[in-house]
N, C-alpha and C. Protein backbone atom coordinates (compact mmCIF):
# COMPACT_ATOMS: atom_id res chain seq x y z
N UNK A 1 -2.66 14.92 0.21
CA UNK A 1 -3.49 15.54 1.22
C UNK A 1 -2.87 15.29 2.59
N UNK A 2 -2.88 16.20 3.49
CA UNK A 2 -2.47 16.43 4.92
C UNK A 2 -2.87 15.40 5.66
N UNK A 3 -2.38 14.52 6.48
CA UNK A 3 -3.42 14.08 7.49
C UNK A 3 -4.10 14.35 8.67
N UNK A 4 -5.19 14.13 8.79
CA UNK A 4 -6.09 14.69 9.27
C UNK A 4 -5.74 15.79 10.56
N UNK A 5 -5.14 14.72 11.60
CA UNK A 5 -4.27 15.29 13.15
C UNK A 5 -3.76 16.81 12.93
N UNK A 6 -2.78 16.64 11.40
CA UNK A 6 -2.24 17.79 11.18
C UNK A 6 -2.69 18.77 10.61
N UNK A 7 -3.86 18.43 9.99
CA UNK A 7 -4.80 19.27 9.50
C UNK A 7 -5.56 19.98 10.68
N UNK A 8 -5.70 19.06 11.38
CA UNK A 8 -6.58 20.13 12.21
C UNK A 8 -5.93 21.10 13.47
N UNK A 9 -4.52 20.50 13.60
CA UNK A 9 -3.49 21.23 14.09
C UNK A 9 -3.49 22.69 13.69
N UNK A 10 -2.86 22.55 12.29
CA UNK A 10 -3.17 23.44 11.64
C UNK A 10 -4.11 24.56 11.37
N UNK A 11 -5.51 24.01 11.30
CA UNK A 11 -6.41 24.64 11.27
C UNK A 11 -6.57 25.84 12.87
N UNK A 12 -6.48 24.82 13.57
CA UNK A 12 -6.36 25.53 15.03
C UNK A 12 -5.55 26.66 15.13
N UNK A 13 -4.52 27.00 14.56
CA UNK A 13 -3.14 27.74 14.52
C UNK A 13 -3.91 28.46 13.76
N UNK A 14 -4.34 28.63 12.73
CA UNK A 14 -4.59 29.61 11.64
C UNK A 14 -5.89 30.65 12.27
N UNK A 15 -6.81 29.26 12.90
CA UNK A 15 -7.92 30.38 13.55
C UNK A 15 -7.86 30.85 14.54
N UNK A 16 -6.34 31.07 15.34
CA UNK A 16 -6.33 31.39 16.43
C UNK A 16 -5.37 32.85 15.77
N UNK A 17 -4.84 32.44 14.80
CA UNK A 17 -4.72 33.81 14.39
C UNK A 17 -5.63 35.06 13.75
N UNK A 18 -6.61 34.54 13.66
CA UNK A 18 -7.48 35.24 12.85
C UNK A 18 -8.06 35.02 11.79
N UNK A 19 -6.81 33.97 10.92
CA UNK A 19 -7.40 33.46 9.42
C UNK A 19 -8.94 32.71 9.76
N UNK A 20 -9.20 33.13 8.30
CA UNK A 20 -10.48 32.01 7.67
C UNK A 20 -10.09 30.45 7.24
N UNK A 21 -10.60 29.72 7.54
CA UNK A 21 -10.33 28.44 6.74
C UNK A 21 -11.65 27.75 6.69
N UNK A 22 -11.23 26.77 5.26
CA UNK A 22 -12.51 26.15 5.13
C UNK A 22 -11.37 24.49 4.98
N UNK A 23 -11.74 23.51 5.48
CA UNK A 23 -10.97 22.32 5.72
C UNK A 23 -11.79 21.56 4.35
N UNK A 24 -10.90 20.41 3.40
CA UNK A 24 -11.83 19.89 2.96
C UNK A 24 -12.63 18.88 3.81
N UNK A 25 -13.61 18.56 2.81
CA UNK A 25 -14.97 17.75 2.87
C UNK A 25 -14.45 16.16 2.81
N UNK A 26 -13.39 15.85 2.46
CA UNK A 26 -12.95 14.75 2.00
C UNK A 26 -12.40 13.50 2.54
N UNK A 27 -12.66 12.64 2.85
CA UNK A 27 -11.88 11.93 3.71
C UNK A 27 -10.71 10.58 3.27
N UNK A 28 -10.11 10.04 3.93
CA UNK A 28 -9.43 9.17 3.87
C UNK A 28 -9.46 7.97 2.82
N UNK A 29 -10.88 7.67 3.46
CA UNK A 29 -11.67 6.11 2.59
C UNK A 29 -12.18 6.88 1.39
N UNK A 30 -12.48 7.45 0.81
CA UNK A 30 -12.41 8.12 -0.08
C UNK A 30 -11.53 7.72 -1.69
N UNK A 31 -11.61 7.19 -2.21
CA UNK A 31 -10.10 6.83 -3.14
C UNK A 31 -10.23 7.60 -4.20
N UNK A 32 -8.75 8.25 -4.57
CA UNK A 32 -8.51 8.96 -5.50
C UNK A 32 -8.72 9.17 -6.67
N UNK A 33 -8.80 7.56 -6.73
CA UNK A 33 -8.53 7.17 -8.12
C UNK A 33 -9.55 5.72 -8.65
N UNK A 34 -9.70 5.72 -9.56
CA UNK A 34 -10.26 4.07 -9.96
C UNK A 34 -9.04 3.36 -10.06
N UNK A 35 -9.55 1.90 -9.53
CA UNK A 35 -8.42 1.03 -10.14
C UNK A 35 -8.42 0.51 -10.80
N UNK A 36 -7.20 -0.22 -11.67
CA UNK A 36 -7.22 -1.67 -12.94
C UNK A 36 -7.32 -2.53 -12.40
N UNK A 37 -8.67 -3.01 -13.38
CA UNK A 37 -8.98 -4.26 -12.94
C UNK A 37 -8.12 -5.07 -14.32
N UNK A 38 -7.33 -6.06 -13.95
CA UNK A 38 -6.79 -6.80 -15.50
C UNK A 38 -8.59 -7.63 -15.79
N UNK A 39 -8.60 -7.94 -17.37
CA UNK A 39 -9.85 -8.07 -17.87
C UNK A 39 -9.62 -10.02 -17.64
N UNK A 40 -8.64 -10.26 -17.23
CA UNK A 40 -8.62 -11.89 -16.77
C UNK A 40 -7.93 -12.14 -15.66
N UNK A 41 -9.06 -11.53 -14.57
CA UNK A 41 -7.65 -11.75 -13.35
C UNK A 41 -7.23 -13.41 -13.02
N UNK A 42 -6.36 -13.49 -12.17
CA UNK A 42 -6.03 -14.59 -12.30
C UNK A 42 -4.54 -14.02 -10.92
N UNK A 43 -3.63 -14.87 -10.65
CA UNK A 43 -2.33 -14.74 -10.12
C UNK A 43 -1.24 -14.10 -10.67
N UNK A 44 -1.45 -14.48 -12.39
CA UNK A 44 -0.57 -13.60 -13.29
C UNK A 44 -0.58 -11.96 -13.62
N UNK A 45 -1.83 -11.86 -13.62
CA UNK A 45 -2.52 -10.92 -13.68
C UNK A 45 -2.08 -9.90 -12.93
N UNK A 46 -2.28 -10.28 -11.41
CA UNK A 46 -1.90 -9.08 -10.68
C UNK A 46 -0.76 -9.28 -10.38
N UNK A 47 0.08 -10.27 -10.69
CA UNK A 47 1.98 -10.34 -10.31
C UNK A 47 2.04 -8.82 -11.37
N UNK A 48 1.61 -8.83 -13.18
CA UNK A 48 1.83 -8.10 -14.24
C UNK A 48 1.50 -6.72 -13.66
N UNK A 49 0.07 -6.89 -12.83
CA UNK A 49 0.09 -5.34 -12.19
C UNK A 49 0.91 -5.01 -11.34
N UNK A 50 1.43 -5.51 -10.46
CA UNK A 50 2.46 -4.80 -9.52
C UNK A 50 4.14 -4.88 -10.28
N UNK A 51 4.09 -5.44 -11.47
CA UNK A 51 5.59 -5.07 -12.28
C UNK A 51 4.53 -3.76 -12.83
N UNK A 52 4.27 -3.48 -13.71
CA UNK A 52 4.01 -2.47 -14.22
C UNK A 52 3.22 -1.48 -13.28
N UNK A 53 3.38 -1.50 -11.83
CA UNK A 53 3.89 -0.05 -10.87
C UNK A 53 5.11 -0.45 -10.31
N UNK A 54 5.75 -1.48 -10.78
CA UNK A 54 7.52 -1.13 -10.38
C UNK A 54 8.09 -0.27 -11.86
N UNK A 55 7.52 -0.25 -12.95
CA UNK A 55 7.98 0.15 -14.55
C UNK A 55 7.62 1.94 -13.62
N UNK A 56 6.20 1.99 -13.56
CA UNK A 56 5.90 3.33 -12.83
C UNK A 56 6.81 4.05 -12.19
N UNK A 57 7.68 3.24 -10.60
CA UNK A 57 8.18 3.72 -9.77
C UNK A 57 9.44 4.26 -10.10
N UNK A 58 9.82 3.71 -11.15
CA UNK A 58 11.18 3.24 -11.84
C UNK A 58 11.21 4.42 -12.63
N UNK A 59 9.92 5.19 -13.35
CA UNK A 59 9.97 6.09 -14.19
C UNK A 59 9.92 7.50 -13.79
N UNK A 60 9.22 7.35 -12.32
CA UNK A 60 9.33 8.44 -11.52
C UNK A 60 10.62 8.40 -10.87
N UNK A 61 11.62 7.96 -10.88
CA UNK A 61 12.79 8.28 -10.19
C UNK A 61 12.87 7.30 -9.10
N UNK A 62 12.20 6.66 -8.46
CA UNK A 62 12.21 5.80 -7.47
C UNK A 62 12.76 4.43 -7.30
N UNK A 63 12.36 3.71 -6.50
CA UNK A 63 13.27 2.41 -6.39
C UNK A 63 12.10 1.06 -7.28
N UNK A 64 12.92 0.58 -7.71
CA UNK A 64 11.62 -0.92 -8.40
C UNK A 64 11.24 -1.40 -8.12
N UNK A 65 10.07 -1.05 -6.94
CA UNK A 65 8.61 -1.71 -6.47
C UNK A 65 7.42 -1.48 -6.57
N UNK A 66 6.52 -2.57 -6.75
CA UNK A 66 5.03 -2.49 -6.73
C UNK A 66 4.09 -3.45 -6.56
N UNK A 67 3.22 -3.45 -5.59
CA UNK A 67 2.20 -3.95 -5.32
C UNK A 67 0.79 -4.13 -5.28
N UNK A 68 0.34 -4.39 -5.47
CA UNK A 68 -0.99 -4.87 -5.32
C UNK A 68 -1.76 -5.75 -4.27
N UNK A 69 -2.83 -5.27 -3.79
CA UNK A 69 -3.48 -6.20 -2.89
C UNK A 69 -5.24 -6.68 -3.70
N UNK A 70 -5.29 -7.75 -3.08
CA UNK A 70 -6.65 -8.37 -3.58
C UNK A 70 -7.30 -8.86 -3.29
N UNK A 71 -8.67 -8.64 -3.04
CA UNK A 71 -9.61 -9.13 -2.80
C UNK A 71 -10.87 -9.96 -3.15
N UNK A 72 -10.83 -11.25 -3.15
CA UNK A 72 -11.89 -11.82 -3.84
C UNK A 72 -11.93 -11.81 -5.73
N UNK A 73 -10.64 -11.42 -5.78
CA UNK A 73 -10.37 -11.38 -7.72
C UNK A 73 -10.26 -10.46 -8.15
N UNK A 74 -11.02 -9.31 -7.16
CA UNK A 74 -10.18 -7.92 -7.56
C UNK A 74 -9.26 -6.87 -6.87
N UNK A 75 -8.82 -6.13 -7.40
CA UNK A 75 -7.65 -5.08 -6.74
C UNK A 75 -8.28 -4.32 -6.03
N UNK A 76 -8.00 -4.04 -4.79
CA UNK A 76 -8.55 -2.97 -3.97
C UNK A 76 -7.15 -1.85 -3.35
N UNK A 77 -6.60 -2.45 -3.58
CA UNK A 77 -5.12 -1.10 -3.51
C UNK A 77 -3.97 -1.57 -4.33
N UNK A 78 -3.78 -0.68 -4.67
CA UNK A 78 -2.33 -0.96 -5.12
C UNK A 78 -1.11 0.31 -4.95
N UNK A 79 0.12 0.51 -5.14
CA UNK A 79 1.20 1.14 -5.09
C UNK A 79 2.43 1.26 -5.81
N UNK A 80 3.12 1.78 -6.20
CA UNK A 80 4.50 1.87 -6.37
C UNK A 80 5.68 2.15 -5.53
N UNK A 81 6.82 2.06 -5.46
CA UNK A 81 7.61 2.38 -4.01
C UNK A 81 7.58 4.03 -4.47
N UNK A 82 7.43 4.55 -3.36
CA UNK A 82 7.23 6.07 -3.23
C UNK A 82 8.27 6.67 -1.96
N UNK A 83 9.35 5.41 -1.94
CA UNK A 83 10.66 5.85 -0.83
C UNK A 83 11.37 7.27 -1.09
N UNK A 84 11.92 6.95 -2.46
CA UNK A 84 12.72 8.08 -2.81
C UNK A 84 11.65 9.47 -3.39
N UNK A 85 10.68 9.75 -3.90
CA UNK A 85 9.76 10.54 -3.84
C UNK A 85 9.04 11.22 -2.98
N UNK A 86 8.82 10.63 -2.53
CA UNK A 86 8.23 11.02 -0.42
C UNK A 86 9.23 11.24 0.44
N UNK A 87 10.57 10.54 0.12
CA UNK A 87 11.50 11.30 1.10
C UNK A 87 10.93 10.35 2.38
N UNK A 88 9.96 9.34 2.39
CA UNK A 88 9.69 8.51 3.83
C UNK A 88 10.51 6.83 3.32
N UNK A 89 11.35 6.65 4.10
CA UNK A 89 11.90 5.27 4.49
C UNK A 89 10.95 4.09 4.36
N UNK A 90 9.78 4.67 4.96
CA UNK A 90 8.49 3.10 4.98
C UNK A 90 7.88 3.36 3.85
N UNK A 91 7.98 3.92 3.30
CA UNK A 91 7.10 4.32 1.81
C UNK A 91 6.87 3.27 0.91
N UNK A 92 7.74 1.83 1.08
CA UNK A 92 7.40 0.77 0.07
C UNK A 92 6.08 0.38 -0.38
N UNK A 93 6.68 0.11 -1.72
CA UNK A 93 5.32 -0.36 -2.43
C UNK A 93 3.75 -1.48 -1.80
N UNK A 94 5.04 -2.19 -0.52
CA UNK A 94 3.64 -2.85 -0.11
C UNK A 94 3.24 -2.04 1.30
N UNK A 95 3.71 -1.48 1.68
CA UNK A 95 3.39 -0.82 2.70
C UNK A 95 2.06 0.08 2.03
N UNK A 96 2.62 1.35 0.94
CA UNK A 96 2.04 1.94 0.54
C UNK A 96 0.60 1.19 0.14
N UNK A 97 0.73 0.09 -0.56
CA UNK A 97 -0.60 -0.28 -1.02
C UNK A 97 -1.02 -1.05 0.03
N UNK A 98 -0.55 -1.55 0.75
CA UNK A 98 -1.83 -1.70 2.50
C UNK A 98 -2.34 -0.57 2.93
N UNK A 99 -1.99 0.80 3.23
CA UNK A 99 -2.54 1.92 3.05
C UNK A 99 -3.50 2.62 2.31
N UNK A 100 -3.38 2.11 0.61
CA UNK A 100 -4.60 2.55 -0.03
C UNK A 100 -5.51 1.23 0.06
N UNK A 101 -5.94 0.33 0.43
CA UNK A 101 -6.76 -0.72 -0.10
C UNK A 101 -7.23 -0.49 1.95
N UNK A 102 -6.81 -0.24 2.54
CA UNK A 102 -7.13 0.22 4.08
C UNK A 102 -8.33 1.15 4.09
N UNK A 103 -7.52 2.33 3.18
CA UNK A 103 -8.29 3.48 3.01
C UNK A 103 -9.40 3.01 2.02
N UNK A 104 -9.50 2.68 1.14
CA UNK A 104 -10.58 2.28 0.03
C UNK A 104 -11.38 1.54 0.51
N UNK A 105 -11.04 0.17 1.55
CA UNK A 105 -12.11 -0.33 2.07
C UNK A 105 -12.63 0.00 3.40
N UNK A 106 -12.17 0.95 3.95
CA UNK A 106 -12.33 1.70 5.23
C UNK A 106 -12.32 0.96 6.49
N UNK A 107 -11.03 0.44 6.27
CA UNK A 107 -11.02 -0.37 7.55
C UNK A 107 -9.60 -0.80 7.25
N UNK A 108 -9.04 -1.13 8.51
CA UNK A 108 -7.94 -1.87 9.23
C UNK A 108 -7.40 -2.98 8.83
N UNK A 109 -8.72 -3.87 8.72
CA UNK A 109 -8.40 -5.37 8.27
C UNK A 109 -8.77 -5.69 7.22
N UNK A 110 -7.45 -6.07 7.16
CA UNK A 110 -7.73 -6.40 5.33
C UNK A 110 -7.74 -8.02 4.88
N UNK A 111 -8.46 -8.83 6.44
CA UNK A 111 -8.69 -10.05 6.89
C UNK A 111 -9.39 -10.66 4.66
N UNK A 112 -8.88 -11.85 4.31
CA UNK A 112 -9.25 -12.25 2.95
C UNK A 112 -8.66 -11.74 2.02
N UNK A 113 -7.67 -10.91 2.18
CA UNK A 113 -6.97 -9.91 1.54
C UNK A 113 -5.37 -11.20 0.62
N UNK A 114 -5.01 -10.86 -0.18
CA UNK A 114 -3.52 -11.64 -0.36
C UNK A 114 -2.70 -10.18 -1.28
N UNK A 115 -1.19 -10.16 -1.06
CA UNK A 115 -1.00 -8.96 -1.88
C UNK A 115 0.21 -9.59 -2.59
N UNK A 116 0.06 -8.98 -3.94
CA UNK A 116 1.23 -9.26 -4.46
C UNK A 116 2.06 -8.49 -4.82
N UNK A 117 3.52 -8.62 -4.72
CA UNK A 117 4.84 -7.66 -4.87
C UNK A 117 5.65 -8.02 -6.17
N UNK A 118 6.51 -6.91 -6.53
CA UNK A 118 7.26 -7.38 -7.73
C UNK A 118 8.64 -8.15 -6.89
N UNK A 119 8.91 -7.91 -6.00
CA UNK A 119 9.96 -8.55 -5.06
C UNK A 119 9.11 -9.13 -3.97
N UNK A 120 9.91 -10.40 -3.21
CA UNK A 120 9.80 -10.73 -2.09
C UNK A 120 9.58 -9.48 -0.94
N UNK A 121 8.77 -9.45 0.03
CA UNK A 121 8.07 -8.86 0.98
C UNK A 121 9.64 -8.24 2.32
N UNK A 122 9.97 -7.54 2.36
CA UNK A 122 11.05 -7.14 3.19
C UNK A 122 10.82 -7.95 4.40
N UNK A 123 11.30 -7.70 5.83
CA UNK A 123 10.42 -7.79 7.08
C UNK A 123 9.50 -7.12 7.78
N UNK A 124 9.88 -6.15 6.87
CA UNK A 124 9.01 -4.60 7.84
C UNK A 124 7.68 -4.25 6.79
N UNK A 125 7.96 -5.00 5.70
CA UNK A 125 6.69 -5.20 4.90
C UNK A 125 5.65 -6.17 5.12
N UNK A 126 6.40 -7.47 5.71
CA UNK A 126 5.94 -8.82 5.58
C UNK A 126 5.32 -8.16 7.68
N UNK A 127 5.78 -7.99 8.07
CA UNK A 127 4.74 -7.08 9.31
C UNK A 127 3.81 -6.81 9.34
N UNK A 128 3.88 -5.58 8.29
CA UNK A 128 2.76 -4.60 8.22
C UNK A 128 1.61 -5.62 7.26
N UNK A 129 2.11 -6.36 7.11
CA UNK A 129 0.52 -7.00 6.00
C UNK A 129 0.38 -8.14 7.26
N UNK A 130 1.05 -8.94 8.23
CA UNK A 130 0.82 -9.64 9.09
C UNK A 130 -0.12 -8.85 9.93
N UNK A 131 -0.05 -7.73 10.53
CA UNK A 131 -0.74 -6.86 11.35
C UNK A 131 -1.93 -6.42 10.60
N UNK A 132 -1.98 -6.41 8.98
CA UNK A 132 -3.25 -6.08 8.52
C UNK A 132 -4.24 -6.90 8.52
N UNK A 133 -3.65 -8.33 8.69
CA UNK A 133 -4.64 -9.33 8.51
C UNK A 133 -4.43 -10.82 7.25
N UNK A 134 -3.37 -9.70 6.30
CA UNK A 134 -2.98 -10.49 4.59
C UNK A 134 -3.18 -11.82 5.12
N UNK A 135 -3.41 -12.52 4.07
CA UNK A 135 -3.38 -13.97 4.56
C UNK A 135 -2.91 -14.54 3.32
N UNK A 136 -2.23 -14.09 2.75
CA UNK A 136 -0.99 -14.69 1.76
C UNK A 136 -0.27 -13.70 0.62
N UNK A 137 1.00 -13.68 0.51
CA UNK A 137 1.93 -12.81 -0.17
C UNK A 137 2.49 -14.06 -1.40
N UNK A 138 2.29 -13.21 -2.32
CA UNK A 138 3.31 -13.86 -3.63
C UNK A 138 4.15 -12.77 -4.02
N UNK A 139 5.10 -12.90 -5.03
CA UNK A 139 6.21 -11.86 -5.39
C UNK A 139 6.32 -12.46 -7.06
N UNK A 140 7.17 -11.55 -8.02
CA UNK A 140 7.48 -11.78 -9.00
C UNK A 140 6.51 -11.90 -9.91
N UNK A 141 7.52 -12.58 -11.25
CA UNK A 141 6.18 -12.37 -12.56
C UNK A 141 5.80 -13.92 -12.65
N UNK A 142 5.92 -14.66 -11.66
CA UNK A 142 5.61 -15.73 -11.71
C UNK A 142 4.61 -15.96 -10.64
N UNK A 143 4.25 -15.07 -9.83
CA UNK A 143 3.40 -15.17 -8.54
C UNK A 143 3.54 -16.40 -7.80
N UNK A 144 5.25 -16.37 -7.54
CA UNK A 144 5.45 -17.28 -6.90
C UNK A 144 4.86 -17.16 -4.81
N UNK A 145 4.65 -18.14 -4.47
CA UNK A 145 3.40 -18.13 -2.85
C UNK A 145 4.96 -18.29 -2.09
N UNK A 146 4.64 -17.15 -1.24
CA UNK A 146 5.58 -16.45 -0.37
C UNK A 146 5.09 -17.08 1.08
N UNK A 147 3.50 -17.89 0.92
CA UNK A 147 3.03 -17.87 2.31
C UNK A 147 2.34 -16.77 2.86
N UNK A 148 2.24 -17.24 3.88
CA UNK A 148 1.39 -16.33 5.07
C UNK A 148 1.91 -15.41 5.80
N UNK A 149 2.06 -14.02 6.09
CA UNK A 149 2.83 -12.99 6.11
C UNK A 149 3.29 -13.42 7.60
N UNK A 150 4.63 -13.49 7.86
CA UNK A 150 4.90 -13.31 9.40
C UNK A 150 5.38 -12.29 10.14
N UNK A 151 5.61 -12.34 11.24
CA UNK A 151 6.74 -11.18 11.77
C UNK A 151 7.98 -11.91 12.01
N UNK A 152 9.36 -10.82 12.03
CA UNK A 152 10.47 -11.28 11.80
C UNK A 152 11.33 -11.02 13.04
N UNK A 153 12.56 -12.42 13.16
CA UNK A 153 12.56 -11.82 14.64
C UNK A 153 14.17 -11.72 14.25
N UNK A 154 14.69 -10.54 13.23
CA UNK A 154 15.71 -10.27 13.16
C UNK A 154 15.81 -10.23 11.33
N UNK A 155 17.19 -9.50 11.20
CA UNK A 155 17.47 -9.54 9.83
C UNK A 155 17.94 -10.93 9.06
N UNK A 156 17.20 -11.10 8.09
CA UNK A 156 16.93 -11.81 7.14
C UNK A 156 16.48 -13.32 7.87
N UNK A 157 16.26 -13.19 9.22
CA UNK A 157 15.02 -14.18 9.65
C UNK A 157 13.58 -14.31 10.33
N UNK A 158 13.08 -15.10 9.92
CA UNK A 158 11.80 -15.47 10.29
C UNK A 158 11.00 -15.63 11.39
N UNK A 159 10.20 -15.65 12.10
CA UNK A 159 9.76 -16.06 13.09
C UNK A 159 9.05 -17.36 12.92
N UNK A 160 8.72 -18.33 13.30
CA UNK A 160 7.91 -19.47 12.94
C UNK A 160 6.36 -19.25 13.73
């Protein structure tokens, strides 16, 4: 679905030509889809869910990532990397799933939130969940604790 700005861009253009349009009803927070809940969550649990949307990403043609974010024991977004599919650069799997668990809980902050990746968190990943609020990243099938998301003040270092 379009986003919104451009939707209504759009819309504007069309009725200034004359067309009819009817915009959907639908919005953002809205979620597409139900999610998996694993039937014993736990740390393992959702490390297993975000490998099996890197198996996903991997099957769609894409690069081998996936994430999950969580809340209180259950999943409220999750993703696969959707870089090479989308044709968008930021498209990673944790990016992407700060985006749906944003949208699903309709809001910004995803303050109580922790997400887990099938890889370690890039910098420009480990950002975007710092700016969401994450308040802890694990990676792998071991849900190994990555810590508390920071910002990075350069390639392949840290900020303290």
């Amino acid at each position: 679905m379009a986003d919104a700005p451009f939707a209504r861009r759009l819309a504007l253009r069309l009725m200034g030509a004359g067309a009819a349009l009817v915009l959907p009803t639908r919005t953002w927070a809205q979620a597409d889809t139900a999610l998996v809940q694993p039937a014993n969550p736990g740390p393992t649990a959702f490390a297993a869910r975000a490998l099996a949307l890197r198996d996903q990403a991997l099957a769609s043609g894409d690069q081998g990532y996936g994430a999950v974010i969580v809340r209180e024991g259950r999943i409220v977004g999750e993703a696969p990397s959707r870089v090479v599919v989308n044709r968008d650069p930021t498209a990673h799997a944790e990016m992407e799933a700060i985006r749906d668990a944003a949208r699903r809980l309709g809001t910004r902050d995803l303050s109580g939130c922790a997400m887990y990746g099938s890889a370690r968190a890039c910098p420009m990943c480990a950002a975007a969940a710092y700016w969401a609020g994450l308040s802890r990243l694990y990676y792998g099938a071991e849900a190994s604790d990555g810590g508390p998301p920071r910002l990075s003040d350069g390639p392949g270092r840290m900020a303290e």
